[in-house]
C-alpha atoms as a PDB file:
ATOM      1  CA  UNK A   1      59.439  37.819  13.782  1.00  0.00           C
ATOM      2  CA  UNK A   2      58.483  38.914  17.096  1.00  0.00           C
ATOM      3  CA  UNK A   3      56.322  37.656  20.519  1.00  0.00           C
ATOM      4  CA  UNK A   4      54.956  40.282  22.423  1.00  0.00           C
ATOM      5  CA  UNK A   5      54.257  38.698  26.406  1.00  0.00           C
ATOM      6  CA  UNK A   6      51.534  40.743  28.567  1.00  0.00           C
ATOM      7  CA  UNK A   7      52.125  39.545  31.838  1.00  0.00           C
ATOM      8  CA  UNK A   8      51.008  39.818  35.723  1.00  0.00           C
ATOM      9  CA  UNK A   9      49.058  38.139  37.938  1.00  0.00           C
ATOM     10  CA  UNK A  10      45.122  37.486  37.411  1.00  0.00           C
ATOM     11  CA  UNK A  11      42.625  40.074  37.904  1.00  0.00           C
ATOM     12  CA  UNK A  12      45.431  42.855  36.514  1.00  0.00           C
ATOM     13  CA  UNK A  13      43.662  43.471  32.855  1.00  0.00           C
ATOM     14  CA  UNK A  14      45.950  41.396  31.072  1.00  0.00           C
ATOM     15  CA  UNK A  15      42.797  39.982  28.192  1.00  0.00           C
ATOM     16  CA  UNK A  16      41.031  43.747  27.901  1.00  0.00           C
ATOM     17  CA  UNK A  17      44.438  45.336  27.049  1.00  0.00           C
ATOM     18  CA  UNK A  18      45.228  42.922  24.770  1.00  0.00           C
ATOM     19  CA  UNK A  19      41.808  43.414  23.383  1.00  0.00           C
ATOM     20  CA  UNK A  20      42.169  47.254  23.230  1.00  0.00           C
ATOM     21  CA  UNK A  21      45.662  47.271  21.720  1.00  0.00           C
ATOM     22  CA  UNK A  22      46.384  44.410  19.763  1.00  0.00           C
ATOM     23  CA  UNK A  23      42.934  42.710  18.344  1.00  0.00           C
ATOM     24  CA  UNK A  24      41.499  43.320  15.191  1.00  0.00           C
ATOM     25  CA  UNK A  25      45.103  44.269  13.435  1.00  0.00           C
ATOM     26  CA  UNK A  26      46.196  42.380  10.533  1.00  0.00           C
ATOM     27  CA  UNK A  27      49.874  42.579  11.839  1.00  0.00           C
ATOM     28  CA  UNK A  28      49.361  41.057  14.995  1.00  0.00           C
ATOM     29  CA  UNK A  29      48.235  37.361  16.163  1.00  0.00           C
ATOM     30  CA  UNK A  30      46.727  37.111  19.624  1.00  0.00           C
ATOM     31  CA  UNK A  31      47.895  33.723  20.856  1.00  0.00           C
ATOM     32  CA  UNK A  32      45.259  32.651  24.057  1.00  0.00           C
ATOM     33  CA  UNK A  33      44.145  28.689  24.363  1.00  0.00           C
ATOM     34  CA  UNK A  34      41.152  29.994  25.872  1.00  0.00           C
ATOM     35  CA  UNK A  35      39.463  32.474  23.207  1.00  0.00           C
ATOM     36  CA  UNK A  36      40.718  30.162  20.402  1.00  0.00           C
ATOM     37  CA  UNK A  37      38.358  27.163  23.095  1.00  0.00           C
ATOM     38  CA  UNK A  38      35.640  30.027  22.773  1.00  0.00           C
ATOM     39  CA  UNK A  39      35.528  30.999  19.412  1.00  0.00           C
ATOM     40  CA  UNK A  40      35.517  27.090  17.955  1.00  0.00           C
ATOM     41  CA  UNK A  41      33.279  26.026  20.042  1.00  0.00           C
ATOM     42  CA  UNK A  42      31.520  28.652  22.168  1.00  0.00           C
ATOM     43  CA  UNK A  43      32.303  28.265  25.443  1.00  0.00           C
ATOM     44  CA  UNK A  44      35.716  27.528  27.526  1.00  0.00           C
ATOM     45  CA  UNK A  45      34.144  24.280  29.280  1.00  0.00           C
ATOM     46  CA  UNK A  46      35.312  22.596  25.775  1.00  0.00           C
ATOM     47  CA  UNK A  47      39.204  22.759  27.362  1.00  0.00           C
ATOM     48  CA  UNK A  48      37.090  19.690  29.751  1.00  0.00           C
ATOM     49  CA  UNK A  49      36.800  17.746  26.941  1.00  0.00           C
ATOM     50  CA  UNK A  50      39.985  16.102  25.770  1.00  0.00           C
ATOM     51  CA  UNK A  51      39.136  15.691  21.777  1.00  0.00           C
ATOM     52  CA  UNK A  52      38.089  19.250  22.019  1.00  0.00           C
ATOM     53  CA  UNK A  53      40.838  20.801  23.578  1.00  0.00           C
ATOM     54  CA  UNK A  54      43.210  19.222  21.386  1.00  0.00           C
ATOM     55  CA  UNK A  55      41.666  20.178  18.283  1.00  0.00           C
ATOM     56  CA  UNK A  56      41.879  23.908  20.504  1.00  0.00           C
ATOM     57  CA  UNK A  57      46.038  23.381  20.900  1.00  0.00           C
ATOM     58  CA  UNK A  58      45.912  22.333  17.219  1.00  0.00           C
ATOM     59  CA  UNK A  59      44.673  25.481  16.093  1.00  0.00           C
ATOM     60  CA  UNK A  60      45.649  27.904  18.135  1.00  0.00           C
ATOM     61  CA  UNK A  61      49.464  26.144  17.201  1.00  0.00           C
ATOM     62  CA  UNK A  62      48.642  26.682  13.676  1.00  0.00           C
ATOM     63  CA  UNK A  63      47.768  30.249  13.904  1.00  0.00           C
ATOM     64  CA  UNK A  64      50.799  31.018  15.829  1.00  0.00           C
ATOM     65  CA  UNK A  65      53.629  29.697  13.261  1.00  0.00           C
ATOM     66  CA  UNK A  66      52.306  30.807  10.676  1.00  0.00           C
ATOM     67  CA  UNK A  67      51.387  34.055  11.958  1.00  0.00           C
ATOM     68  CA  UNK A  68      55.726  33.846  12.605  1.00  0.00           C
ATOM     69  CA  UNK A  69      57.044  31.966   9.479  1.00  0.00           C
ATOM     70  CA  UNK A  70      54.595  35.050   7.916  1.00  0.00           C
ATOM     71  CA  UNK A  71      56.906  37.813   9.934  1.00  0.00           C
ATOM     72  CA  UNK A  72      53.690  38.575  12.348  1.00  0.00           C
ATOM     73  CA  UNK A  73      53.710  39.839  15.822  1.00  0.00           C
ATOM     74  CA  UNK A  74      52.829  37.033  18.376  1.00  0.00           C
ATOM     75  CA  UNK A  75      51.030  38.757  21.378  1.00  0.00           C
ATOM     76  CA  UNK A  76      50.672  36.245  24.220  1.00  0.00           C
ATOM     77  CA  UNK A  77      48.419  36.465  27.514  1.00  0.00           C
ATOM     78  CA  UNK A  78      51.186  35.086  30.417  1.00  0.00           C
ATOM     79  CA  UNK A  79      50.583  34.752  33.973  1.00  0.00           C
ATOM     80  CA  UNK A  80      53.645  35.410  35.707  1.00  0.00           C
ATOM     81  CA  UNK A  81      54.127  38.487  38.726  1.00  0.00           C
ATOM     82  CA  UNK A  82      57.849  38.957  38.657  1.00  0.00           C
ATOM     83  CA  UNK A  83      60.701  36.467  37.514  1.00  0.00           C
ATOM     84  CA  UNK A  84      59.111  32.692  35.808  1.00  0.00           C
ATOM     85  CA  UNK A  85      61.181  30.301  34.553  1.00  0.00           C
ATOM     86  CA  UNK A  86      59.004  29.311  31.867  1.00  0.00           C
ATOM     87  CA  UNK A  87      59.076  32.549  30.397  1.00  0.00           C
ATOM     88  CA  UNK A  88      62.857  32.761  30.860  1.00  0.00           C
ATOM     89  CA  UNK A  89      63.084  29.564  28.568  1.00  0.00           C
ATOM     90  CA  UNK A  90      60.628  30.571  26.288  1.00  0.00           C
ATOM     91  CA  UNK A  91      62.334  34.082  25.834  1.00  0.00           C
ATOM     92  CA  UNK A  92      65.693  32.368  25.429  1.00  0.00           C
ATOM     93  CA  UNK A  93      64.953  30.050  22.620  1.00  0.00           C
ATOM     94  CA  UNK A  94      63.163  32.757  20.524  1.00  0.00           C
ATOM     95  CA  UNK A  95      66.196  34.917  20.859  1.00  0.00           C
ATOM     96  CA  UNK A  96      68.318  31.645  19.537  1.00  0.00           C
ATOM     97  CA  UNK A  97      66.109  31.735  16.551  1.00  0.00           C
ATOM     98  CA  UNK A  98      66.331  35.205  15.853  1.00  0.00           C
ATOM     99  CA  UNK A  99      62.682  36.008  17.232  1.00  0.00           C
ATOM    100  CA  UNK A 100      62.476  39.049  18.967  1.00  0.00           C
ATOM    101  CA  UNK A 101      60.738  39.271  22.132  1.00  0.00           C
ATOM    102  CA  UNK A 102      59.101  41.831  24.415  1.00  0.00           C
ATOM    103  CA  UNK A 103      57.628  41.774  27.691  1.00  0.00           C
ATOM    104  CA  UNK A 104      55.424  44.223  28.781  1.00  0.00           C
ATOM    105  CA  UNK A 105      54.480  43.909  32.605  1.00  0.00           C
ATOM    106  CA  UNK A 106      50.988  44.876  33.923  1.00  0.00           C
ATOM    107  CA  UNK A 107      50.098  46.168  37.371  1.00  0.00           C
ATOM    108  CA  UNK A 108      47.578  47.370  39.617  1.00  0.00           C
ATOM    109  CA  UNK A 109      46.307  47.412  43.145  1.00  0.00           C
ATOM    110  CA  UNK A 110      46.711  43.729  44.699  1.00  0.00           C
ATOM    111  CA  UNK A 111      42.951  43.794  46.473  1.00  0.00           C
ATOM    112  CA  UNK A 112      41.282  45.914  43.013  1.00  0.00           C
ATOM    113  CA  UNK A 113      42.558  43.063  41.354  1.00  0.00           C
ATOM    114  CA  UNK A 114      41.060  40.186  43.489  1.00  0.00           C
ATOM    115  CA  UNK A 115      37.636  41.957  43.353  1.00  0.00           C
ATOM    116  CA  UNK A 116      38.062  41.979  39.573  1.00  0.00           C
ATOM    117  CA  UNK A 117      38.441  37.888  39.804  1.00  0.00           C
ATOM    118  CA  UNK A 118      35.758  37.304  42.286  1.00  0.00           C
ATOM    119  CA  UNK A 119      33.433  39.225  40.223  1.00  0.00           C
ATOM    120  CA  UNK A 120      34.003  38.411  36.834  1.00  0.00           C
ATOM    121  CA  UNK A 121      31.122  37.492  34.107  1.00  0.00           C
ATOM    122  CA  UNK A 122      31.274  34.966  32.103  1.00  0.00           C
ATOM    123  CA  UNK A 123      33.616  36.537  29.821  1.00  0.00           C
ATOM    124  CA  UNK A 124      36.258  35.889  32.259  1.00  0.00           C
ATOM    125  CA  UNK A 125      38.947  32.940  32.192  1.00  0.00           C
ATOM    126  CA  UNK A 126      41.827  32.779  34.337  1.00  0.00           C
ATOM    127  CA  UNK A 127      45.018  32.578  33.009  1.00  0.00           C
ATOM    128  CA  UNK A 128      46.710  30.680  35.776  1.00  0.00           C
ATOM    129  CA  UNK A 129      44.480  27.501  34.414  1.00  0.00           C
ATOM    130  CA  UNK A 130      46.158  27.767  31.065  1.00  0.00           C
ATOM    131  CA  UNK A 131      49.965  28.593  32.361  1.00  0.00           C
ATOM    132  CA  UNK A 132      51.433  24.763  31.703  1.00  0.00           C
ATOM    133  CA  UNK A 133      50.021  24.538  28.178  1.00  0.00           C
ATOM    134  CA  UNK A 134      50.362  27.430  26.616  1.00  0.00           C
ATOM    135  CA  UNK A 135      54.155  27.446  27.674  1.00  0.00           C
ATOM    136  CA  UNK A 136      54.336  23.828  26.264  1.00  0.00           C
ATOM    137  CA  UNK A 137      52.072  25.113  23.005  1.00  0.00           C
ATOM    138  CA  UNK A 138      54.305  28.165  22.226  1.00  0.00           C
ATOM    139  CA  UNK A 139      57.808  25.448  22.947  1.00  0.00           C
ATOM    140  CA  UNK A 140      56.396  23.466  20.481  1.00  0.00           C
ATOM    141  CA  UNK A 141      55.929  26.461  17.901  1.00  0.00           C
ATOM    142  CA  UNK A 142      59.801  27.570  18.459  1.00  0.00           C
ATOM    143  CA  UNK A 143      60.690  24.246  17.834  1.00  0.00           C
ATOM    144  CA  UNK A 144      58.842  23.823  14.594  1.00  0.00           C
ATOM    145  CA  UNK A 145      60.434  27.460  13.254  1.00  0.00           C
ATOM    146  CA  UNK A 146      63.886  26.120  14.106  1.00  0.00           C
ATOM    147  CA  UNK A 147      62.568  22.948  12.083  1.00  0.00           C
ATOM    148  CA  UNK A 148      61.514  24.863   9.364  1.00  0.00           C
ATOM    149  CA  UNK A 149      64.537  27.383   9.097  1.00  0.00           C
ATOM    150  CA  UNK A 150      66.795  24.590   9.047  1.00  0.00           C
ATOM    151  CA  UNK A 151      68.873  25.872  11.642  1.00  0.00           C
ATOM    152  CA  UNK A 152      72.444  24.153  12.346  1.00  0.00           C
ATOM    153  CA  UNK A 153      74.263  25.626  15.503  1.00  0.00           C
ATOM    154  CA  UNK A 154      77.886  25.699  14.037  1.00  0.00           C
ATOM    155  CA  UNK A 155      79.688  26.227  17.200  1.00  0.00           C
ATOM    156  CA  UNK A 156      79.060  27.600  21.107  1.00  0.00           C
ATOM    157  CA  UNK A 157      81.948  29.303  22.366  1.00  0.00           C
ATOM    158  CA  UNK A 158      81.503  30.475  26.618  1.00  0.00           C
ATOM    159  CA  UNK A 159      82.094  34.115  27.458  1.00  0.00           C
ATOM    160  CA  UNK A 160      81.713  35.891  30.441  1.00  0.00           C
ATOM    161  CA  UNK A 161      78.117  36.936  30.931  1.00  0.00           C
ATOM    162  CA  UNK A 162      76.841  34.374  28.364  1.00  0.00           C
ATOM    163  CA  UNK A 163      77.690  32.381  24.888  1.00  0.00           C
ATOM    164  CA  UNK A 164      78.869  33.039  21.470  1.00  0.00           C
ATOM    165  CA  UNK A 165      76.666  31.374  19.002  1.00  0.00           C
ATOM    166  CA  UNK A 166      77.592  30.864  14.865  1.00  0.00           C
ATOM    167  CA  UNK A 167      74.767  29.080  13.081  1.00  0.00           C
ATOM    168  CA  UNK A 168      73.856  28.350   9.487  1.00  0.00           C
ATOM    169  CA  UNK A 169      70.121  28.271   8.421  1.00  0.00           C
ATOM    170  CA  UNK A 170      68.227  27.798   5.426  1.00  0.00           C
ATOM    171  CA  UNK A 171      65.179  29.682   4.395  1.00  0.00           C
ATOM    172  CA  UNK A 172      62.727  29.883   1.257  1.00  0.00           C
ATOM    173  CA  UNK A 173      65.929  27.500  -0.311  1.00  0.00           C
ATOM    174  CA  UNK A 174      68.874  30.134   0.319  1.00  0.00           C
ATOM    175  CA  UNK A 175      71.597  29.647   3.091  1.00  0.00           C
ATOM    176  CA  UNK A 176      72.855  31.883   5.169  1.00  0.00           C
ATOM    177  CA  UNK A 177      74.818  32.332   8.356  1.00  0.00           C
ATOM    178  CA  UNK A 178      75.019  34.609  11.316  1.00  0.00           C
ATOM    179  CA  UNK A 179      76.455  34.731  14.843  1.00  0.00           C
ATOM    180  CA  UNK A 180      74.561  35.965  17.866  1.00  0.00           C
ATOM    181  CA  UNK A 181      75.772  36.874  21.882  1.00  0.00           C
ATOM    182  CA  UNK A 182      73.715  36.714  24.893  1.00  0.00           C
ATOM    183  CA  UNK A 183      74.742  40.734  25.459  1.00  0.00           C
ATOM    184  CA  UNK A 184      73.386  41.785  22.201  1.00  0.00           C
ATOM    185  CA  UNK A 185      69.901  42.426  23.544  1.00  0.00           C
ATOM    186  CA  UNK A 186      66.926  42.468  20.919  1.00  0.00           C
ATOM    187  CA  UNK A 187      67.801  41.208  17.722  1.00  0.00           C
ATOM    188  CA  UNK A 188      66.226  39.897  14.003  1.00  0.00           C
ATOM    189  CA  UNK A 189      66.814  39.669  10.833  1.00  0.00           C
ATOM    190  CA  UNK A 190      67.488  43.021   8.594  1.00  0.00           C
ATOM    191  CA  UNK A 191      64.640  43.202   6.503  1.00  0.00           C
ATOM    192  CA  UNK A 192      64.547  43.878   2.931  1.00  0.00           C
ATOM    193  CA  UNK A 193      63.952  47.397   2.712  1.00  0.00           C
ATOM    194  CA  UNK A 194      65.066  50.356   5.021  1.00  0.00           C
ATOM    195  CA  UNK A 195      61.939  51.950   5.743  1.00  0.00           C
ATOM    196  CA  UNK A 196      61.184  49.109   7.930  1.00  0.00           C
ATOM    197  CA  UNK A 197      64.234  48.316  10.217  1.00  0.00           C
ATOM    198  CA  UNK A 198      63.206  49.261  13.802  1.00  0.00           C
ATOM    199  CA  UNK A 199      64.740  51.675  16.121  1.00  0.00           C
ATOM    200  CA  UNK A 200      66.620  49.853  19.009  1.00  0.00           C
ATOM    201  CA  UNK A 201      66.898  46.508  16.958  1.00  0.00           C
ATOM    202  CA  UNK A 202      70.356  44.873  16.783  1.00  0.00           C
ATOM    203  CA  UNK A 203      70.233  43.388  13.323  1.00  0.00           C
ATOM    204  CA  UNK A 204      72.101  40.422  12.840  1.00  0.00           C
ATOM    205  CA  UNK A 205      75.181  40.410  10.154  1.00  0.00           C
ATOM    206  CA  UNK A 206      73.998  37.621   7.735  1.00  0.00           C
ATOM    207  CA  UNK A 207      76.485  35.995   5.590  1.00  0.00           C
ATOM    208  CA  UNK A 208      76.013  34.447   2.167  1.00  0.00           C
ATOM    209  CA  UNK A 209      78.849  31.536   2.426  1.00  0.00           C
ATOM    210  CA  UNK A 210      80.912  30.042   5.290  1.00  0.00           C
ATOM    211  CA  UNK A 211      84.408  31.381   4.670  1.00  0.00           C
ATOM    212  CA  UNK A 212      83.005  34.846   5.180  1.00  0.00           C
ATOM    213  CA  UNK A 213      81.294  34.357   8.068  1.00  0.00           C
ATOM    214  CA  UNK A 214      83.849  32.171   9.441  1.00  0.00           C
ATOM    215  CA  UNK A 215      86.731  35.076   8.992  1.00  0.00           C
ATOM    216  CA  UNK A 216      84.258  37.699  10.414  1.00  0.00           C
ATOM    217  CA  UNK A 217      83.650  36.091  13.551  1.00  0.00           C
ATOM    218  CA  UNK A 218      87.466  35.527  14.371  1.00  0.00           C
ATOM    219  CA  UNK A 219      87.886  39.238  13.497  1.00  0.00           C
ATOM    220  CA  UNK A 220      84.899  40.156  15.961  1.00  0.00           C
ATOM    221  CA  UNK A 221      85.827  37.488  18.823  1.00  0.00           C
ATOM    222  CA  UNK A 222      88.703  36.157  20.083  1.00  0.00           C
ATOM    223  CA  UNK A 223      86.858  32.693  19.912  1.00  0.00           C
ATOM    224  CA  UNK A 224      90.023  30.399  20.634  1.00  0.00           C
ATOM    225  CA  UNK A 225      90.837  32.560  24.198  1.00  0.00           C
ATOM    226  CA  UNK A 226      87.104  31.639  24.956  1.00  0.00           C
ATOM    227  CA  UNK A 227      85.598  28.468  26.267  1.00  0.00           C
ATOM    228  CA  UNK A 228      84.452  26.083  23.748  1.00  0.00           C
ATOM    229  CA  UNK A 229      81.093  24.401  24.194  1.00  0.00           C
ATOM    230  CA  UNK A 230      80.161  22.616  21.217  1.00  0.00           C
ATOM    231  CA  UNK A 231      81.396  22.717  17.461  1.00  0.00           C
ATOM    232  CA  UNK A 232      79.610  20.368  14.845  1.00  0.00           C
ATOM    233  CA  UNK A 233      80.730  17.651  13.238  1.00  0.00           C
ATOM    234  CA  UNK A 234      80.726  18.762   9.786  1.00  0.00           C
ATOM    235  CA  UNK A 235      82.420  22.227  10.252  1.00  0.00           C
ATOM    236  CA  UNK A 236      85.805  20.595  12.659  1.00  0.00           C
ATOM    237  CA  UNK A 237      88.197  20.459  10.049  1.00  0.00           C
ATOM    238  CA  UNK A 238      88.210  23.882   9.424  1.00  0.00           C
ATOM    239  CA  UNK A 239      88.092  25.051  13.630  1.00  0.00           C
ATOM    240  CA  UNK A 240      90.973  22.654  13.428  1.00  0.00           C
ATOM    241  CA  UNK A 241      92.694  24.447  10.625  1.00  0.00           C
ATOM    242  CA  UNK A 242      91.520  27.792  12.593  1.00  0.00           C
ATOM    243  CA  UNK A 243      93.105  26.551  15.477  1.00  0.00           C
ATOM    244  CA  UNK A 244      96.353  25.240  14.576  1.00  0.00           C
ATOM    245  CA  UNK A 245      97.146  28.694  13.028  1.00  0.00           C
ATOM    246  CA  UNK A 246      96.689  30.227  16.420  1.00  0.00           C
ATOM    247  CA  UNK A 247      98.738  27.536  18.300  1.00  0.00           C
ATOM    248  CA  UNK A 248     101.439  28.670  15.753  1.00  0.00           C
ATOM    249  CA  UNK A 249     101.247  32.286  16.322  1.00  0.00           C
ATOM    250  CA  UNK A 250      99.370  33.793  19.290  1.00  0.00           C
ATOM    251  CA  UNK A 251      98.580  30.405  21.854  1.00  0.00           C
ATOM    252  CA  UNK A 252      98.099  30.686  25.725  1.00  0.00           C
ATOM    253  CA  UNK A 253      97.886  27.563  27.546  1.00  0.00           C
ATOM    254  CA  UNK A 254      94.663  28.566  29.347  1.00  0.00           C
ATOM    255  CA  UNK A 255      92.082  27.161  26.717  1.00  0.00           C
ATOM    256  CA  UNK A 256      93.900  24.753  24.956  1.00  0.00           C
ATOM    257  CA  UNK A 257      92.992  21.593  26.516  1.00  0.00           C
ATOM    258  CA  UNK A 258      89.133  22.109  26.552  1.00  0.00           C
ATOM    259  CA  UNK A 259      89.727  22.719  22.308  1.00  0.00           C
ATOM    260  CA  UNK A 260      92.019  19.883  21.769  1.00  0.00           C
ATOM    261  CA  UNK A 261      89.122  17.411  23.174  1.00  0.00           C
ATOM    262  CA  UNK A 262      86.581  19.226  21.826  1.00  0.00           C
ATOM    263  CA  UNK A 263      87.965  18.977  18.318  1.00  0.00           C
ATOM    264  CA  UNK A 264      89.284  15.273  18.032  1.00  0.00           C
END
């Protein structure tokens, strides 16, 4: 799974180069509110009508997780020129889930691309009208993957420059679990053959039982000198286990307080 951001200000060429590079492959999914508007009902004045444009979020929602849940590339039209904290979010909760994400940031002359606006056709919507629902739309689609993978954050542990994360998920009926970190930079799932793991991809260590994954991420991190954020209900007993072993052989004082609350 991966979402693919074009981004930049209006007037910079953000729908033709998503036109020229991305439309018309079968491994792709161009996610825009507007063309979906367009296409159902032939003309973007149907986002004015309220019945119409949510029957427009419906579908283009619909398209979009399935297009993931099917291991497509989401390509999304985003107006943003430089940092955005909607994008930040977004970006953050797809990496939680596994879902890689890439921005690529378009550019051109500021006044070439006001001329460009002021002179569009028809063809032409802005993408500054669309900002607050298609961030909302494509929040909505992260949270129904999550849904549907059955993810369960295990434990948070703080570390400098981010968070450990150990989850278990469930998908097609099998369980499995895997820890992430903020610093690990691009990262999915290891697919099932070779020939089609990616070049520059961290693929995550999955794990076909607890105990396993449990005993690798103690060897990788030295989770009880760290910060503890959150550990789930049904996994304490054996952090508290975990624990009291490391009170009994290696303990430092400068955690322990935040775990002993934490787990009781």
């Amino acid at each position: 799974m991966k979402i693919t951001f074009i981004i930049g200000p209006s007037g910079v060429g953000k729908s033709s180069f998503i036109s020229q590079e991305y439309a018309g492959r079968a491994e792709y999914c161009i996610f825009n509110i507007a063309q979906k508007a367009k296409e159902l009902f032939g003309s973007f004045s149907a986002l004015d009508d309220e019945d119409k444009e949510i029957e427009t979020l419906n579908e283009v929602s619909q398209d979009a997780f399935f297009a993931l849940m099917d291991g497509k590339e989401l390509v999304v039209e985003y107006l943003a020129d430089g940092f955005d904290d909607g994008l930040f979010t977004l970006c953050k909760k797809a990496k939680l889930l596994g879902i890689r994400t890439e921005i690529i940031t378009l550019t051109t002359d500021e006044k070439l691309a006001w001329e460009r606006v002021k002179h569009a056709g028809a063809d032409y919507f802005p993408s500054v009208e669309i900002k607050e629902e298609t961030e909302m739309v494509l929040m909505n689609i992260l949270e129904d993957v999550e849904f549907n993978l059955d993810f369960v954050r295990i434990c948070e542990v703080g570390a400098e420059g981010g968070s450990i994360n150990f989850y278990r998920f469930r998908k097609d009926g099998i369980v499995r679990f895997f820890f992430t970190t903020i610093e690990e930079g691009f990262f999915d799932f290891k697919p099932d053959f070779a020939f089609e793991e990616l070049e520059g991809v961290n693929y995550l260590e999955e794990f076909e039982d607890f105990p396993s994954a449990f005993q690798r991420l103690f060897e990788k991190y030295p989770v009880f000198r760290l910060y503890p954020l959150e550990v789930h209900a049904d996994y304490k007993n054996e952090f508290r286990e975990a624990y009291q072993h490391f009170l009994e052989t290696e303990a430092e004082e400068e955690n322990q307080s935040a775990w002993n609350i934490i787990l009781n």
